[in-house]
N, C-alpha and C. Protein backbone atom coordinates (compact mmCIF):
# COMPACT_ATOMS: atom_id res chain seq x y z
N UNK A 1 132.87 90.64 -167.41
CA UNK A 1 132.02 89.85 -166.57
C UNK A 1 130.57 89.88 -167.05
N UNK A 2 130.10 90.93 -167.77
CA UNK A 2 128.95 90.51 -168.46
C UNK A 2 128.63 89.83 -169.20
N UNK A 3 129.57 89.61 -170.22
CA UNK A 3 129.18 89.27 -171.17
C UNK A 3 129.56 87.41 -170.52
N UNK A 4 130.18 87.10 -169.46
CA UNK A 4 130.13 85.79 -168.59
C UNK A 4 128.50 85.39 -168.24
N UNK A 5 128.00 86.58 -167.58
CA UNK A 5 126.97 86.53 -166.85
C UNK A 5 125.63 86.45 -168.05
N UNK A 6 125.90 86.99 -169.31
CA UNK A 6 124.85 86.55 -170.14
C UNK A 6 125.19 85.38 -170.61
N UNK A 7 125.76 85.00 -170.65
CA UNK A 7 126.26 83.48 -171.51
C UNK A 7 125.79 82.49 -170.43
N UNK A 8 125.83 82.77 -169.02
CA UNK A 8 125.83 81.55 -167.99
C UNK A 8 124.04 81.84 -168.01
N UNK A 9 123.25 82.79 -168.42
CA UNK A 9 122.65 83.13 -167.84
C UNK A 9 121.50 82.42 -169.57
N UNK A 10 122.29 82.43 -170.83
CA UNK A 10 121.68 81.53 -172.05
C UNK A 10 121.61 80.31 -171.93
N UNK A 11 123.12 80.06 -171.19
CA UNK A 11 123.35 78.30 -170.98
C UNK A 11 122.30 77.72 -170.72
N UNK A 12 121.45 78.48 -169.30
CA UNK A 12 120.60 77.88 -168.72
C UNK A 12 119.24 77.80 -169.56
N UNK A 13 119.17 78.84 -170.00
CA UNK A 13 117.56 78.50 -171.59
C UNK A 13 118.70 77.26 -172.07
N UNK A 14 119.25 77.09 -172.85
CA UNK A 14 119.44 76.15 -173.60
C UNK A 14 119.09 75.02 -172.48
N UNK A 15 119.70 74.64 -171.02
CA UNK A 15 119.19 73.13 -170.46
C UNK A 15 118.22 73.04 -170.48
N UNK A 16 117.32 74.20 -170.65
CA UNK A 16 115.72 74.13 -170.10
C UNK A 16 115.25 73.74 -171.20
N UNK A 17 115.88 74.05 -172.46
CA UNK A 17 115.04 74.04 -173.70
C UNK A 17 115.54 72.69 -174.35
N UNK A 18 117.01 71.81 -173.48
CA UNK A 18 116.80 70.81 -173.96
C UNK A 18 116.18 69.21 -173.40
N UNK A 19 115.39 69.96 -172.52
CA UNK A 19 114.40 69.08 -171.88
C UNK A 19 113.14 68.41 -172.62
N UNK A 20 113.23 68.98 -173.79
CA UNK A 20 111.96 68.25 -174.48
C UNK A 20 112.14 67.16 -175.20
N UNK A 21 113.47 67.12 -175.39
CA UNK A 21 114.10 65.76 -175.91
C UNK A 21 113.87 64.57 -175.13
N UNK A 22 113.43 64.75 -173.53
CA UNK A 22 113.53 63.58 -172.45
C UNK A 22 112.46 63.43 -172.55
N UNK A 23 112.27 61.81 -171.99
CA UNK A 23 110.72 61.18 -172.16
C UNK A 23 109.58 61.23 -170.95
N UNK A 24 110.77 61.37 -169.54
CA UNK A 24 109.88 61.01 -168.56
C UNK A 24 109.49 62.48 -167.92
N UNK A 25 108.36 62.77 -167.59
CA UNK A 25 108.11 63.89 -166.99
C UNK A 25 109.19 64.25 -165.64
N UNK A 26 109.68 63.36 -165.08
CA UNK A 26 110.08 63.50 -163.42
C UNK A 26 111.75 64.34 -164.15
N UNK A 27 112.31 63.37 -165.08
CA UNK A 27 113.22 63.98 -165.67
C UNK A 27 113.52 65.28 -166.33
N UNK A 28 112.42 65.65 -166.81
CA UNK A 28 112.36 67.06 -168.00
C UNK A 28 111.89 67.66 -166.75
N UNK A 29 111.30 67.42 -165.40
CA UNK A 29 111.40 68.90 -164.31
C UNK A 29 112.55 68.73 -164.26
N UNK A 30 113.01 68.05 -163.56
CA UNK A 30 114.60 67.92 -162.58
C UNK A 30 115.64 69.16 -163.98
N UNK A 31 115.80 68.87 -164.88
CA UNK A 31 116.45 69.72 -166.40
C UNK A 31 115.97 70.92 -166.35
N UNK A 32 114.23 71.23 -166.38
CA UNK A 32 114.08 72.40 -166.28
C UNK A 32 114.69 73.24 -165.14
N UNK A 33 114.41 72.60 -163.92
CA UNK A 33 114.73 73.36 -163.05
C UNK A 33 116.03 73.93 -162.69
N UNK A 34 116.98 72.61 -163.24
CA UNK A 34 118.24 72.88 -163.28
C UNK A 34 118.75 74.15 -163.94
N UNK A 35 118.11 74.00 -165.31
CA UNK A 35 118.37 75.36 -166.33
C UNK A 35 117.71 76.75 -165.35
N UNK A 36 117.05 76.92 -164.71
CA UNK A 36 116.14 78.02 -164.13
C UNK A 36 117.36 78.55 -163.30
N UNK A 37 117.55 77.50 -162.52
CA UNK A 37 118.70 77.88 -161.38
C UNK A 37 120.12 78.49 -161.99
N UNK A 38 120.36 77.79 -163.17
CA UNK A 38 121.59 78.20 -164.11
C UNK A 38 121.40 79.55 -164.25
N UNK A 39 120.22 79.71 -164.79
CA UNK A 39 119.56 81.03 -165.14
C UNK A 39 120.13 81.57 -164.45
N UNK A 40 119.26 81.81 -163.21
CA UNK A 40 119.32 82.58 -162.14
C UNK A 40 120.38 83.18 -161.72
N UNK A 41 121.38 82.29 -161.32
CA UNK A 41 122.72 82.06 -161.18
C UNK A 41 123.60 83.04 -161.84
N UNK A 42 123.15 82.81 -163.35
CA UNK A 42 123.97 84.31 -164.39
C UNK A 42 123.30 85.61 -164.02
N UNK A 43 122.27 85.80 -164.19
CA UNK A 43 121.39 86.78 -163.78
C UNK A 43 121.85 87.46 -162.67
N UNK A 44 121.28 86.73 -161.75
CA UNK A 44 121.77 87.17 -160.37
C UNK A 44 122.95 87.46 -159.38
N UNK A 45 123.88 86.44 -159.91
CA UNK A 45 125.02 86.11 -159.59
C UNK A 45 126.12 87.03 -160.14
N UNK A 46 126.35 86.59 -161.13
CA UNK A 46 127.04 87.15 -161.81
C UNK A 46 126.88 88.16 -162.97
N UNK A 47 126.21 88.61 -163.55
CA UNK A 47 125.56 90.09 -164.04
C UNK A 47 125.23 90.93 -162.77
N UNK A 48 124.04 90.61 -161.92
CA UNK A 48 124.11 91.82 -161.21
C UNK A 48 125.43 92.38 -160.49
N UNK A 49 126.39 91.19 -159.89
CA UNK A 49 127.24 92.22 -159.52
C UNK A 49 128.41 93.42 -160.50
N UNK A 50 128.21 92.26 -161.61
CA UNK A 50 129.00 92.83 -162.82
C UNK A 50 128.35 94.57 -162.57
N UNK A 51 127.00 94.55 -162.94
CA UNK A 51 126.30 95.68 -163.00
C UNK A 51 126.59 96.56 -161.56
N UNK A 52 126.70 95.92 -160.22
CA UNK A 52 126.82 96.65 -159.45
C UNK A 52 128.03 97.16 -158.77
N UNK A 53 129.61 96.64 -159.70
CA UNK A 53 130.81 97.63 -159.74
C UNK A 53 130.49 98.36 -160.18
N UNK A 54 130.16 99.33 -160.91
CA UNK A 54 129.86 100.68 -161.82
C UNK A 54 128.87 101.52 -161.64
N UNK A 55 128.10 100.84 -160.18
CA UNK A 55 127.29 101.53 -159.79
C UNK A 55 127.26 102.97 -159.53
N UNK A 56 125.80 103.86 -159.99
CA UNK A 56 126.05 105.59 -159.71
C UNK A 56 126.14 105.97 -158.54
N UNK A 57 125.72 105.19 -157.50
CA UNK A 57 126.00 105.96 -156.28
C UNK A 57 127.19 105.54 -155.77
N UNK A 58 128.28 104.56 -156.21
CA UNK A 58 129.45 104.03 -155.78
C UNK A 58 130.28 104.82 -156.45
N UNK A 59 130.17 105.44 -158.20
CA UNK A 59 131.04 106.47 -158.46
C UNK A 59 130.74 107.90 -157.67
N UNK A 60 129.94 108.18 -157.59
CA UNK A 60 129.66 109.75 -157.04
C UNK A 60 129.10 110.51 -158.23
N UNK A 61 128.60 110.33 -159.48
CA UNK A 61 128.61 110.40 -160.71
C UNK A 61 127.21 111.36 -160.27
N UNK A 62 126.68 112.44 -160.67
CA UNK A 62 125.89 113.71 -160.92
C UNK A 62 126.01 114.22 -159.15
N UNK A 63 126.58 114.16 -158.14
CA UNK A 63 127.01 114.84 -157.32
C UNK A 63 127.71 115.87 -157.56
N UNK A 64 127.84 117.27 -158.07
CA UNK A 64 128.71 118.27 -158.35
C UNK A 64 128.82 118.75 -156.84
């Protein structure tokens, strides 16, 4: 699931970054923003929870 959550989380640089190709300003926000949210989306979505099955206080991990 990480390696999902970084890929969903590049996708979104790539929409953002292929906004410079468009001509009209109203368009290249609407793309950026889209990509941000994509971003986000991997980031947040799906990496953090990836990251937060394996969590140390969910194993019990340096509790002796």
């Amino acid at each position: 699931m990480k390696i999902v959550g970084i890929l969903v989380a590049f996708l979104g640089f790539v929409i953002s970054l292929a906004s410079v190709a468009l001509g009209s300003n109203g368009a290249r926000l609407g793309v950026i923003v889209l990509g941000i949210v994509v971003s986000l989306f991997g980031i947040l979505g799906i990496l953090n929870a990836a990251h937060l099955k394996y969590a140390i206080w969910k194993t019990g991990a340096g509790t002796e």
